[in-house]
Protein backbone atom coordinates (compact mmCIF):
# COMPACT_ATOMS: atom_id res chain seq x y z
CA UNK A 1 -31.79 -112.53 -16.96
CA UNK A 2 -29.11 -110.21 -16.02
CA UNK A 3 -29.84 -106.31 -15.14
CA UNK A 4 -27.82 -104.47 -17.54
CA UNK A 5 -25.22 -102.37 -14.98
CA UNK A 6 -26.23 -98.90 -16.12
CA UNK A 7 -29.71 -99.09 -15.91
CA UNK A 8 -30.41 -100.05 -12.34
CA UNK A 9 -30.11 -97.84 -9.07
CA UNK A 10 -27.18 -98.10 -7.59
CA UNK A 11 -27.33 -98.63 -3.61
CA UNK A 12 -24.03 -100.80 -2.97
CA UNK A 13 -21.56 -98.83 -0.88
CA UNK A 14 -19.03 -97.27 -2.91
CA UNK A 15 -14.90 -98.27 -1.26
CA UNK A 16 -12.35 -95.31 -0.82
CA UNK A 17 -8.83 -96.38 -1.00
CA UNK A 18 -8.00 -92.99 1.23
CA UNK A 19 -4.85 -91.99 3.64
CA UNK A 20 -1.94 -90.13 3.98
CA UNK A 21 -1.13 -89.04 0.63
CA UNK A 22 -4.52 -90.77 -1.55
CA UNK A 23 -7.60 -88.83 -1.73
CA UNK A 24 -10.96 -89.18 -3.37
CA UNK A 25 -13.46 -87.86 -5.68
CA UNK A 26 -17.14 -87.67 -6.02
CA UNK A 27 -18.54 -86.05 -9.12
CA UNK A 28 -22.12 -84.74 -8.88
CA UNK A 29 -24.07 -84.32 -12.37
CA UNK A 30 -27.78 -84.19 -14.25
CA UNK A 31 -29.28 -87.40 -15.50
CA UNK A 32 -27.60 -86.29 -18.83
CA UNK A 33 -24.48 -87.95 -18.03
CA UNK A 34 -26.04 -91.40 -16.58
CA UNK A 35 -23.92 -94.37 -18.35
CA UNK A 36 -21.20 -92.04 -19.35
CA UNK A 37 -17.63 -92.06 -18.75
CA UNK A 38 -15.57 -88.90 -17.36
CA UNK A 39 -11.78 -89.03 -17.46
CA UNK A 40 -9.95 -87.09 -15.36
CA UNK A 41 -6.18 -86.06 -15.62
CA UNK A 42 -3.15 -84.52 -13.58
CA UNK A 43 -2.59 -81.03 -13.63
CA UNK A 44 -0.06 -80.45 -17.24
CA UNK A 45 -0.67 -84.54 -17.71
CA UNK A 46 -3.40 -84.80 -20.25
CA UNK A 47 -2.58 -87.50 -21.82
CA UNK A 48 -3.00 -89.68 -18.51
CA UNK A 49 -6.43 -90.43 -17.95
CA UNK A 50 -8.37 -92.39 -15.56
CA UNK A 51 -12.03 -92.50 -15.76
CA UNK A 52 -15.38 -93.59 -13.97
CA UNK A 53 -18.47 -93.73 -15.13
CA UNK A 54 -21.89 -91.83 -13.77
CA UNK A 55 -24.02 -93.87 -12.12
CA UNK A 56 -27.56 -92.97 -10.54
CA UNK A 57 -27.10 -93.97 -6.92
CA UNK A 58 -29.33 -94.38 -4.02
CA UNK A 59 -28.41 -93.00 -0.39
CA UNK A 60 -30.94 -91.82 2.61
CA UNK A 61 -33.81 -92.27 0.74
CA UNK A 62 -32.77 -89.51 -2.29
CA UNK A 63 -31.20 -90.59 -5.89
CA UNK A 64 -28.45 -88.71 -7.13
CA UNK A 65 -26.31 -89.05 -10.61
CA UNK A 66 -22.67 -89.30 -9.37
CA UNK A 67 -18.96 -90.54 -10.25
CA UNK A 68 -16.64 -91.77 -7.88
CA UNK A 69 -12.44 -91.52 -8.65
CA UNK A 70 -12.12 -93.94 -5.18
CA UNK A 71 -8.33 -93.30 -5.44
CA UNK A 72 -5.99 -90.05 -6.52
CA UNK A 73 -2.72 -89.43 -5.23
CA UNK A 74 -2.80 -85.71 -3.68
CA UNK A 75 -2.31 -83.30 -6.02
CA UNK A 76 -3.76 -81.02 -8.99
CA UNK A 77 -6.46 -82.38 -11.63
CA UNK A 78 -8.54 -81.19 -14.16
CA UNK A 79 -11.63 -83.33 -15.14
CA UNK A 80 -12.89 -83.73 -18.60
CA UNK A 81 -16.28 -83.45 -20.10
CA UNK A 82 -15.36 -85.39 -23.10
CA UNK A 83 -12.13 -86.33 -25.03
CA UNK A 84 -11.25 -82.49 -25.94
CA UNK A 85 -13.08 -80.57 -23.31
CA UNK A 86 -11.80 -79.71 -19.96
CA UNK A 87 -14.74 -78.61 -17.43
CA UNK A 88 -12.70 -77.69 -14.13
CA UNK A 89 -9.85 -78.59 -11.96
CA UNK A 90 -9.77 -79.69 -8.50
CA UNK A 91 -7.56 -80.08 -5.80
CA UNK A 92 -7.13 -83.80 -4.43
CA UNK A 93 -5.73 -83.71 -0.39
CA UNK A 94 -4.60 -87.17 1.04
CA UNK A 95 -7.23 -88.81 3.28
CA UNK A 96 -9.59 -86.67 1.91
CA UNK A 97 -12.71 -86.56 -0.57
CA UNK A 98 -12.93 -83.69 -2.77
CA UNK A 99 -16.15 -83.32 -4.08
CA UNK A 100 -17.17 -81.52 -7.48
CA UNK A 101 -20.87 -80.96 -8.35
CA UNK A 102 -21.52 -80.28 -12.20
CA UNK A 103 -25.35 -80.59 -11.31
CA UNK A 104 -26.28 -76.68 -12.15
């Protein structure tokens, strides 16, 4: 029998597709958002979306709930906490990973 995807511990290595003008993003949240999907959108582009899901995930011995946009041209985002509400923007840099952390 197959392991449904959201319920396990995820300990696979996540893949950045980073450099000169692609960044990344990992999104750090509470248990609370395990299984769901956050979008996230260009700065003044709401209407396109990409989105990831939360996943708990396994590194150095510790679990953390986390969300990982592997690939975002540099620029301006805001994510979303659902359809209508925007939590926070971020700044993407190329080669870089931004990270955002909604755990508090």
């Amino acid at each position: 029998m197959a392991e449904h995807y959201a319920k396990r511990v995820h300990t696979e290595h996540a893949v950045l597709d980073i450099g000169q003008d692609i960044g990344a993003l990992v999104l750090y949240t509470g248990a609370e958002f395990c299984g769901k999907e956050i979008e996230i959108s260009p700065w003044g582009n709401d209407a396109h979306r990409t989105h990831t899901a939360i996943w708990e995930r396994r590194f150095n011995g510790r679990s953390v709930f986390a969300g990982i946009f592997p690939s975002l041209p540099a620029g301006n985002y805001i994510l979303w906490k659902s359809e209508t509400e925007a939590a926070n923007s971020v700044t993407i840099a190329g080669g870089q990973i931004a990270e955002v952390d909604w755990r508090q």
